[in-house]
C-alpha atoms as a PDB file:
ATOM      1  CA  UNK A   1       0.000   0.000   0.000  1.00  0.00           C
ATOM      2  CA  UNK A   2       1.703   3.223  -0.800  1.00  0.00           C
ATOM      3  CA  UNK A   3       1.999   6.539   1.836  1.00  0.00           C
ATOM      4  CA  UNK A   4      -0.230   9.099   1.641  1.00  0.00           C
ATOM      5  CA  UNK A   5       1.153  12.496  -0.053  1.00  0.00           C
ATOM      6  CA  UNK A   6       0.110  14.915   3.401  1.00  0.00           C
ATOM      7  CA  UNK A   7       1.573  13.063   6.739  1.00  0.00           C
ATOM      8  CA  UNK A   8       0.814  14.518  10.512  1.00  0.00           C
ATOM      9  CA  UNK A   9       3.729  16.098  12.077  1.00  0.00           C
ATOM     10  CA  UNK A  10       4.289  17.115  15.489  1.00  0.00           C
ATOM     11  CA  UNK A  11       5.712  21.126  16.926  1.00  0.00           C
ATOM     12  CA  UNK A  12       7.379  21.731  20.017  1.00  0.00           C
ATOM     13  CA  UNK A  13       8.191  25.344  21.472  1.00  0.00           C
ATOM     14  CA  UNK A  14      11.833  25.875  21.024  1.00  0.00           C
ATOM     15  CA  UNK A  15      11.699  28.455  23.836  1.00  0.00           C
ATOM     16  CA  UNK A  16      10.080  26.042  26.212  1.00  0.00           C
ATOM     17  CA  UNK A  17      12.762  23.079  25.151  1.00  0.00           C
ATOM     18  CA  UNK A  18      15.705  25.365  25.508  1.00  0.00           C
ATOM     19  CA  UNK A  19      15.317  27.793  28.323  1.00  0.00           C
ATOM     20  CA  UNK A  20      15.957  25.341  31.637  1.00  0.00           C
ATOM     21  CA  UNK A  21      15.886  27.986  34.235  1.00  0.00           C
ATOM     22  CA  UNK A  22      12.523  29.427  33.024  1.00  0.00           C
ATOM     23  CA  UNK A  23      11.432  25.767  32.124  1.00  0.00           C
ATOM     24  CA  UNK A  24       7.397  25.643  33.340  1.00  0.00           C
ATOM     25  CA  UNK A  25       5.708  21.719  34.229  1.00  0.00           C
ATOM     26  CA  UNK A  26       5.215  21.304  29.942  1.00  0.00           C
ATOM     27  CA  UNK A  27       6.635  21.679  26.761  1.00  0.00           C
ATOM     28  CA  UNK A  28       4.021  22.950  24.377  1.00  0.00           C
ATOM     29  CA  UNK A  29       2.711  20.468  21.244  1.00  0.00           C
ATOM     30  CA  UNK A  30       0.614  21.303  18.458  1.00  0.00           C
ATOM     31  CA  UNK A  31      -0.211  18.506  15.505  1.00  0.00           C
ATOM     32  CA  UNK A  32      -0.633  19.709  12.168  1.00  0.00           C
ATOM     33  CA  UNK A  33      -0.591  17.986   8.947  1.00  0.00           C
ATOM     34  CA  UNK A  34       2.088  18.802   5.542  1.00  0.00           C
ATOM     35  CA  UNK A  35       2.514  18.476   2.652  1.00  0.00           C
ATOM     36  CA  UNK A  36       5.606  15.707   2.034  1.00  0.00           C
ATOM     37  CA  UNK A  37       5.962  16.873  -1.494  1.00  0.00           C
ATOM     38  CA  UNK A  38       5.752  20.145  -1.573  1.00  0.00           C
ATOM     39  CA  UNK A  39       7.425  21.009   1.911  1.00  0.00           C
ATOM     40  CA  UNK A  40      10.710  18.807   2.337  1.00  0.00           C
ATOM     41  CA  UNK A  41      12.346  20.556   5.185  1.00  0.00           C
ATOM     42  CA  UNK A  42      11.287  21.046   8.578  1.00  0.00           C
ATOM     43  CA  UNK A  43       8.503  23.193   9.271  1.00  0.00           C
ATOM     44  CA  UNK A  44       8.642  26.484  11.541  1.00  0.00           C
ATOM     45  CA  UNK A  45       5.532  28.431  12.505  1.00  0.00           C
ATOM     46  CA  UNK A  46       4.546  30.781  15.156  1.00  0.00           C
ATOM     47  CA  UNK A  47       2.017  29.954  17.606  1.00  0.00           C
ATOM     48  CA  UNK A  48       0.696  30.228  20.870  1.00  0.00           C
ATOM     49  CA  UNK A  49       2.173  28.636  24.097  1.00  0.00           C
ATOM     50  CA  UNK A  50       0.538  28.536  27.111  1.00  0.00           C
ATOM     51  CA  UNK A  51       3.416  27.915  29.233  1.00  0.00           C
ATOM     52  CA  UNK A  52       5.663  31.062  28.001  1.00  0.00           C
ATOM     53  CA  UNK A  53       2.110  32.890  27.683  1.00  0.00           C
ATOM     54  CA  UNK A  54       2.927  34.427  24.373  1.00  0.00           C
ATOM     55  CA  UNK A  55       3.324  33.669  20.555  1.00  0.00           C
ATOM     56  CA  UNK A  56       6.832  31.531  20.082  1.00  0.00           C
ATOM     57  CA  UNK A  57       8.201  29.756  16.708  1.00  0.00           C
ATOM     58  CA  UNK A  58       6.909  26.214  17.039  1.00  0.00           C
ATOM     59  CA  UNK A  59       9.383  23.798  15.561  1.00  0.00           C
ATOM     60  CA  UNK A  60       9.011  20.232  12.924  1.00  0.00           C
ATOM     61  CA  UNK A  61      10.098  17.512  15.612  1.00  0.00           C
ATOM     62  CA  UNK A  62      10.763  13.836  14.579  1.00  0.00           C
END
């Protein structure tokens, strides 16, 4: 059976995952879906994380 052109990938908050002394409980994880195709590299978007309360860049994780 062949893979599916769009797979689900996982972001993490790289200020949560790389700031220890400000490190909160959590590290903030959104799912989102891509294109395999079209978008080879490693997706970076801004969102929202509730433990930093504020928008962050949300990074591709494996």
């Amino acid at each position: 059976m062949a893979k599916g052109v769009r797979i689900i990938i996982t972001l993490e908050c790289t200020e949560c995952r790389t700031n220890v002394s400000k490190r909160s409980k959590g590290v903030s994880r959104y799912t989102t879906t891509k294109n395999r195709r079209n978008t080879t590299a490693r997706l970076e978007l801004n969102k929202f994380c509730p433990h930093c309360n504020r928008h962050t860049a949300h990074k591709e994780i494996k």
